[in-house]
PDB file of N, CA and C in Angstrom:
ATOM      1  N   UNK A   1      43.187 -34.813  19.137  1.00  0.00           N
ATOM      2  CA  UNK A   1      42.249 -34.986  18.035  1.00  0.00           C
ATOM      3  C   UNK A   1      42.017 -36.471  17.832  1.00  0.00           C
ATOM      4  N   UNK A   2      40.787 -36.803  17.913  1.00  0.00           N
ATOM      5  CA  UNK A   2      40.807 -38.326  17.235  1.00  0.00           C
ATOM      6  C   UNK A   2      39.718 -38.290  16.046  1.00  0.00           C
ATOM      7  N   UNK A   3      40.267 -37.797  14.777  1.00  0.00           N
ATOM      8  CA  UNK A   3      39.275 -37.944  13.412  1.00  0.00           C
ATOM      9  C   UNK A   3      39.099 -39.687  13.456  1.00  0.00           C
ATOM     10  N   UNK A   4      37.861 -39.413  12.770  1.00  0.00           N
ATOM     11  CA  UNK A   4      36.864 -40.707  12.190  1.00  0.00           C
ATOM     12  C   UNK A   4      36.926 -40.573  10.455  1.00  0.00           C
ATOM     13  N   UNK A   5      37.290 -41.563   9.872  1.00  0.00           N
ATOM     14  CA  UNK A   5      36.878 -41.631   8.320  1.00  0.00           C
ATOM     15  C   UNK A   5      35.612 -42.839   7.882  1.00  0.00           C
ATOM     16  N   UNK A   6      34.258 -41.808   7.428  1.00  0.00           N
ATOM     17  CA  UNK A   6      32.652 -42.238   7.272  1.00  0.00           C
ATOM     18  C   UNK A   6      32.939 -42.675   5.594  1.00  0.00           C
ATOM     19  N   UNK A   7      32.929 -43.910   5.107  1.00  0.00           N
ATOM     20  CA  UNK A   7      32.253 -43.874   3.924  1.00  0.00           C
ATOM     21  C   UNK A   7      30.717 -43.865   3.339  1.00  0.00           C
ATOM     22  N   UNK A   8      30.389 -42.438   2.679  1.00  0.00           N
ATOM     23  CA  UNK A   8      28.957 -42.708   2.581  1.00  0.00           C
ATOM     24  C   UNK A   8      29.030 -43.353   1.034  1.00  0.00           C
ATOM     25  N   UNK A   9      28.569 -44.179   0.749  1.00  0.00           N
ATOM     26  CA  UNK A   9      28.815 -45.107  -0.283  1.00  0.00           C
ATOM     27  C   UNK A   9      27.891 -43.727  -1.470  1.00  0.00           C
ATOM     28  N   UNK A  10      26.803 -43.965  -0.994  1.00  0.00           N
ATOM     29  CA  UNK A  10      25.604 -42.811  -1.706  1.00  0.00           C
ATOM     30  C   UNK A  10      25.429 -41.328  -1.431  1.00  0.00           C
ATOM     31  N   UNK A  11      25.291 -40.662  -1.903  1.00  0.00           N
ATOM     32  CA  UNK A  11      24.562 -39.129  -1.814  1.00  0.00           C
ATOM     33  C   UNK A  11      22.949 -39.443  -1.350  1.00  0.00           C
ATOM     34  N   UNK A  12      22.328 -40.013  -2.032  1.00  0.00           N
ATOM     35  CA  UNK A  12      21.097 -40.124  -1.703  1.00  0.00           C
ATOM     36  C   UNK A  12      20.683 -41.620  -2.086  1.00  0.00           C
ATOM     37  N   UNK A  13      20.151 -42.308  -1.170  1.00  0.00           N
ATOM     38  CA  UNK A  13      19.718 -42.216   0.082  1.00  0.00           C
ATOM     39  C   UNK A  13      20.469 -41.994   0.750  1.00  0.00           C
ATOM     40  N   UNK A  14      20.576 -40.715   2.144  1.00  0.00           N
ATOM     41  CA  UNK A  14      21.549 -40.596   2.953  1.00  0.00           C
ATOM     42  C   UNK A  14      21.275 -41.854   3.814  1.00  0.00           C
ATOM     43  N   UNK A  15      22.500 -42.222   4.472  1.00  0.00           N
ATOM     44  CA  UNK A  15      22.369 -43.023   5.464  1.00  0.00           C
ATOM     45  C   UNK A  15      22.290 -42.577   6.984  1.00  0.00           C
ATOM     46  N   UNK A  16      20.765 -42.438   6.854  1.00  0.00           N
ATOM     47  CA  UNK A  16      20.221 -41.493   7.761  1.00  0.00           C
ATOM     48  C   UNK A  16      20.995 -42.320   9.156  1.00  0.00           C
ATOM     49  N   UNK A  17      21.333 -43.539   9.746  1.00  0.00           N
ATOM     50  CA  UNK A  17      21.118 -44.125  10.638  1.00  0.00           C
ATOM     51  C   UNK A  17      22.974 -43.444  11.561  1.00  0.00           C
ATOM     52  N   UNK A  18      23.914 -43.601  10.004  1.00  0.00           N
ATOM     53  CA  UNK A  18      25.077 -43.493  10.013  1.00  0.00           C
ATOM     54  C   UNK A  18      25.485 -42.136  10.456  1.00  0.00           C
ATOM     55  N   UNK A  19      24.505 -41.079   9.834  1.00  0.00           N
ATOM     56  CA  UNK A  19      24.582 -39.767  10.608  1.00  0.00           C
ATOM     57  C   UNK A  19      23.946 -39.247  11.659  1.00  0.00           C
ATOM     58  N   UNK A  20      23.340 -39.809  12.217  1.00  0.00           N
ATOM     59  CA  UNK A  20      23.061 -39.988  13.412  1.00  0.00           C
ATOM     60  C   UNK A  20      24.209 -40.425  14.037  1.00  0.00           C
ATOM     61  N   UNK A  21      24.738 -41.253  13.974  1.00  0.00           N
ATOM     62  CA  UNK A  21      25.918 -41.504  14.857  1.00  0.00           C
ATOM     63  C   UNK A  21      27.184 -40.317  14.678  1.00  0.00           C
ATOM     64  N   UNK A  22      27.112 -40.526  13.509  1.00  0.00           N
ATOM     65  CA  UNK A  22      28.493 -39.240  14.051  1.00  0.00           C
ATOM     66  C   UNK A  22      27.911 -37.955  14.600  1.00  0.00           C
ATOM     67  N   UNK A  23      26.570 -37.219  14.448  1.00  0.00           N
ATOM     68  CA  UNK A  23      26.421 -36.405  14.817  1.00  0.00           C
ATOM     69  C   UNK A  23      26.492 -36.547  16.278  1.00  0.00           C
ATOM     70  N   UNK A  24      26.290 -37.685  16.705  1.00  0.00           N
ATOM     71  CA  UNK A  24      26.134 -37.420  18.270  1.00  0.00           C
ATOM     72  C   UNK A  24      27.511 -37.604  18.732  1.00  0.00           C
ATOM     73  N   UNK A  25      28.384 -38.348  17.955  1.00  0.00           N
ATOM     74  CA  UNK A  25      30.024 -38.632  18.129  1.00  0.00           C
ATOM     75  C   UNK A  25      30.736 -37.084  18.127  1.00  0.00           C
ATOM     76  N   UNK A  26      30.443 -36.749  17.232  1.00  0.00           N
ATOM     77  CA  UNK A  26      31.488 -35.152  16.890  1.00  0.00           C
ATOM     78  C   UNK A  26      30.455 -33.940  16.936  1.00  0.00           C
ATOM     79  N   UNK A  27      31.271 -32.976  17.011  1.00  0.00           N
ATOM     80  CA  UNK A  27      31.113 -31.525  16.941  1.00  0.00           C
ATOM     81  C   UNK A  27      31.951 -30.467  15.834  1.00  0.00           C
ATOM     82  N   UNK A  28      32.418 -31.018  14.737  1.00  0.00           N
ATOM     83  CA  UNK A  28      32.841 -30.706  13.718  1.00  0.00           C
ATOM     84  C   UNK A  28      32.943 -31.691  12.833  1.00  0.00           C
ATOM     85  N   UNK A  29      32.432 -31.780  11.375  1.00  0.00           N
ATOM     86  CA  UNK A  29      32.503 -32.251  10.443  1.00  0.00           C
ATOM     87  C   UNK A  29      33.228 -32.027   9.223  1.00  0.00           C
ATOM     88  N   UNK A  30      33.296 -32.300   8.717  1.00  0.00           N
ATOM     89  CA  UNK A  30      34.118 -32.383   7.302  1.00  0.00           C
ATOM     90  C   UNK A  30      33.770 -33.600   5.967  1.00  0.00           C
ATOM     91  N   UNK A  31      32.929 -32.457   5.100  1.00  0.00           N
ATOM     92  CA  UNK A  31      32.498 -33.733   4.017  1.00  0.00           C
ATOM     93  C   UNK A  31      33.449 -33.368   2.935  1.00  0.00           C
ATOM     94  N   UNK A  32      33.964 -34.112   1.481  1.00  0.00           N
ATOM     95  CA  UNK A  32      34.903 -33.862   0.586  1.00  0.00           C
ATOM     96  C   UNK A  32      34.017 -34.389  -0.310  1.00  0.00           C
ATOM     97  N   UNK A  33      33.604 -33.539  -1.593  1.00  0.00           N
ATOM     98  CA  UNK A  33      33.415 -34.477  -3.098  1.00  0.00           C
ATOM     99  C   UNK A  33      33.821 -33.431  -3.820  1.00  0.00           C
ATOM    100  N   UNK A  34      33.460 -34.544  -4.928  1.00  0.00           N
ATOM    101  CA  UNK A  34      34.355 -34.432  -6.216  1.00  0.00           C
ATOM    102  C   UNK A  34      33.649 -33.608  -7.296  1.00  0.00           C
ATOM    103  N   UNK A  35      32.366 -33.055  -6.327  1.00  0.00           N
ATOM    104  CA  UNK A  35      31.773 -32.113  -7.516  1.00  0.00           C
ATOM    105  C   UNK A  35      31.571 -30.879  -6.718  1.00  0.00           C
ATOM    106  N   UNK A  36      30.325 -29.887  -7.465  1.00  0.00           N
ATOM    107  CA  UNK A  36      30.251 -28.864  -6.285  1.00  0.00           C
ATOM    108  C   UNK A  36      29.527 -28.469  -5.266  1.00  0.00           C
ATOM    109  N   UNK A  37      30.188 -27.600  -4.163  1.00  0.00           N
ATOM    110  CA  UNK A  37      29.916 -27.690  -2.921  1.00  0.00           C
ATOM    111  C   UNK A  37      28.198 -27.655  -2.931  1.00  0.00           C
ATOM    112  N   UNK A  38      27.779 -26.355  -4.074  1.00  0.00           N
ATOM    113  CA  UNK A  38      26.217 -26.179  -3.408  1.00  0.00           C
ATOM    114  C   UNK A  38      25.318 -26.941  -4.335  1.00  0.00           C
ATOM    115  N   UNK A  39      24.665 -27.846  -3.058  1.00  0.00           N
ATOM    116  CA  UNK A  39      24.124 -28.597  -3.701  1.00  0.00           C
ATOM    117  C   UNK A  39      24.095 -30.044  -3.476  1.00  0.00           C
ATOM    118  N   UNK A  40      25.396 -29.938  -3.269  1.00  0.00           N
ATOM    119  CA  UNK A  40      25.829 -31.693  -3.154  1.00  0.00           C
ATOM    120  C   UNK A  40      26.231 -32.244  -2.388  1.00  0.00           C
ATOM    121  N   UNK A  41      26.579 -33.386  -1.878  1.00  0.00           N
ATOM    122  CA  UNK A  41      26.529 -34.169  -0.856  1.00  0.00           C
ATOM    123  C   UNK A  41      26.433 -33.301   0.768  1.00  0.00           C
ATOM    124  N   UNK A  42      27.378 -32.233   0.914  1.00  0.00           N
ATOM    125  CA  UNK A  42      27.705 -31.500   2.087  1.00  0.00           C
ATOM    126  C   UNK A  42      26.563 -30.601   2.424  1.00  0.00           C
ATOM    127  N   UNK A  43      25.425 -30.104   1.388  1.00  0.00           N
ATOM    128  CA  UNK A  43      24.470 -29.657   1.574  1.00  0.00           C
ATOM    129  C   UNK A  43      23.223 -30.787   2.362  1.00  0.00           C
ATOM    130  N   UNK A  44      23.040 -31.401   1.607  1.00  0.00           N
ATOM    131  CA  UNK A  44      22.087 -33.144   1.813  1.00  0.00           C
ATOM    132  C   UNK A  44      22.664 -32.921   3.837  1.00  0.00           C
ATOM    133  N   UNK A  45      23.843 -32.977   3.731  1.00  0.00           N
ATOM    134  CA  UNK A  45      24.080 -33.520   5.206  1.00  0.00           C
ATOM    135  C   UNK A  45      24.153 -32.468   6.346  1.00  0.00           C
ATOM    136  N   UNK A  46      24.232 -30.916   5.576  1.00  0.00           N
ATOM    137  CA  UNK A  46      23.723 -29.695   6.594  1.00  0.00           C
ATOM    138  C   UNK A  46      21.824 -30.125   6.145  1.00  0.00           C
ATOM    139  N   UNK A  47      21.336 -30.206   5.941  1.00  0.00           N
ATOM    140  CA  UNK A  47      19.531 -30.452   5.770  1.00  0.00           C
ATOM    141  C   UNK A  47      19.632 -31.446   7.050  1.00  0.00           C
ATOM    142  N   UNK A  48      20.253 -32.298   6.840  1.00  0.00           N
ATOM    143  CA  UNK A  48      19.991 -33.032   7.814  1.00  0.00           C
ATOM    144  C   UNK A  48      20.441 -33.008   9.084  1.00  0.00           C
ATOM    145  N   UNK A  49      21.453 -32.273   9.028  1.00  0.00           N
ATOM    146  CA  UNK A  49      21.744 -31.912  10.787  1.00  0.00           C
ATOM    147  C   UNK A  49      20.517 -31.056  11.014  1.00  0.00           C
ATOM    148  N   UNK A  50      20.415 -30.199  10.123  1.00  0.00           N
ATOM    149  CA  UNK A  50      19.408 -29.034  10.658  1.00  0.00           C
ATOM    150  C   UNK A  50      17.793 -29.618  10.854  1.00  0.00           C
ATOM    151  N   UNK A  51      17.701 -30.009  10.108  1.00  0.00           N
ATOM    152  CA  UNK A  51      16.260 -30.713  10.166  1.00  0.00           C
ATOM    153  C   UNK A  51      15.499 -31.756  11.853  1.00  0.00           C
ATOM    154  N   UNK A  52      17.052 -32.417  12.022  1.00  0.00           N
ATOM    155  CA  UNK A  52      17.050 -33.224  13.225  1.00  0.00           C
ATOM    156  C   UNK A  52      17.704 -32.325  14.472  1.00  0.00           C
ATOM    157  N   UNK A  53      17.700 -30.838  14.462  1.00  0.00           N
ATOM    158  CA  UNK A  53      18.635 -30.472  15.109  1.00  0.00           C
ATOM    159  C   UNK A  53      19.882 -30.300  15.891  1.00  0.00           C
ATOM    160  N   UNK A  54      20.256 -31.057  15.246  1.00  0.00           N
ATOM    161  CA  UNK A  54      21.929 -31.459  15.489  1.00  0.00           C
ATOM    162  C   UNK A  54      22.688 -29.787  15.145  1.00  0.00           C
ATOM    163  N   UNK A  55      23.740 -29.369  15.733  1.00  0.00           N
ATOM    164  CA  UNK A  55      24.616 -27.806  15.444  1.00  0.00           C
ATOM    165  C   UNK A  55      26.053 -28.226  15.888  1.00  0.00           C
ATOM    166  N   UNK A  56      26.748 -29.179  14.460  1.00  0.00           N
ATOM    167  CA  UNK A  56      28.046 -29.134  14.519  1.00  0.00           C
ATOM    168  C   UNK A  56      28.323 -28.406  13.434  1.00  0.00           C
ATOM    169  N   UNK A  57      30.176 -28.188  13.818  1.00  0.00           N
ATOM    170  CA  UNK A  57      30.335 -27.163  12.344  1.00  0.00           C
ATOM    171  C   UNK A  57      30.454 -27.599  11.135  1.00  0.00           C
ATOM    172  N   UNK A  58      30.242 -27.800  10.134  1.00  0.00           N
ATOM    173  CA  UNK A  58      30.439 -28.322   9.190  1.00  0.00           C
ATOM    174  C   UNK A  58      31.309 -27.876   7.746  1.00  0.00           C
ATOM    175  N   UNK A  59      32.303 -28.164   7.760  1.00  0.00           N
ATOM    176  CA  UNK A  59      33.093 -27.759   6.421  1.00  0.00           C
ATOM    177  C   UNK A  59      32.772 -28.676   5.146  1.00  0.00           C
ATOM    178  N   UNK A  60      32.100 -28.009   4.498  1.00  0.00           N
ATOM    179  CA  UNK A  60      31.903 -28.890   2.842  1.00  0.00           C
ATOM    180  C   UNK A  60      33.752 -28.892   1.857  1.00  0.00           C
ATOM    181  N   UNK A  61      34.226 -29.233   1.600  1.00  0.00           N
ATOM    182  CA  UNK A  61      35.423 -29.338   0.754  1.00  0.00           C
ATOM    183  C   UNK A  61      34.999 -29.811  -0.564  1.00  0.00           C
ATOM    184  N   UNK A  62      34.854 -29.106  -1.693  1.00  0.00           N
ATOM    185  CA  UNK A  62      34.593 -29.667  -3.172  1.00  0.00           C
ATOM    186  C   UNK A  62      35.233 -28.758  -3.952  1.00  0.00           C
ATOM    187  N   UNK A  63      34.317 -28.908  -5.381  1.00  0.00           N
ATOM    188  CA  UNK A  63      34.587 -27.527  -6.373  1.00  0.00           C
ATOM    189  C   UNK A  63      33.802 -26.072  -6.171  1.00  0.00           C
ATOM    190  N   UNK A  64      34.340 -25.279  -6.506  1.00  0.00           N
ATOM    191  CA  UNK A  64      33.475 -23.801  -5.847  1.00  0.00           C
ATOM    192  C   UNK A  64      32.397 -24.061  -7.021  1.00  0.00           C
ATOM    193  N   UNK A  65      31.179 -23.044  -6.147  1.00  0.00           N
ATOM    194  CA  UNK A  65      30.027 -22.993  -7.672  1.00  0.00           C
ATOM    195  C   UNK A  65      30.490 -21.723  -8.475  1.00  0.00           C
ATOM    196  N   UNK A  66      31.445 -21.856  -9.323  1.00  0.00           N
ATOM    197  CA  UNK A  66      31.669 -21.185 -10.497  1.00  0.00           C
ATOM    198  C   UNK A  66      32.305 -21.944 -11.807  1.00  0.00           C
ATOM    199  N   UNK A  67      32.698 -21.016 -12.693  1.00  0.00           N
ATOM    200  CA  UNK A  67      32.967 -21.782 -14.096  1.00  0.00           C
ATOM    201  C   UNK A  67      34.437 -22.527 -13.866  1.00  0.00           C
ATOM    202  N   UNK A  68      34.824 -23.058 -13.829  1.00  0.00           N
ATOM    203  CA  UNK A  68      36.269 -23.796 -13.219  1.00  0.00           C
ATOM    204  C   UNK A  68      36.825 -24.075 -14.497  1.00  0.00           C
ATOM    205  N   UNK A  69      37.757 -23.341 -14.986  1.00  0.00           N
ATOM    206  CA  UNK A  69      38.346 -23.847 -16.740  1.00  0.00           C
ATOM    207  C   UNK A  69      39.700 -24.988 -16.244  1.00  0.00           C
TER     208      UNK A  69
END
């Protein structure tokens, strides 16, 4: 295994240039925030694999979309 750690400073503007590179680097991804999954950052960056056709796997890691007490 050799993981890479990406800081995307922003959600939006993605740094379109930066994902481009890892997409062509890897074949599995892994995004983590601190809010929830649908919707947010890990979504933004499946649009954009898909859009540019890129097909790695992608695991979003956040909060689920439900009421979280």
């Amino acid at each position: 295994i050799r993981p890479a750690h990406y800081d995307m400073r922003f959600a939006k503007p993605l740094d379109e240039a930066m994902l481009h590179d890892i997409a062509a680097r890897f074949d599995k991804i892994i995004t983590v925030e601190d809010g929830t999954v649908v919707g947010g950052f890990g979504s933004a960056v499946l649009e954009f694999m898909n859009e540019h056709g890129y097909k790695p796997d992608v695991r979003i890691l956040g909060i689920p979309d439900r009421l979280v007490e």
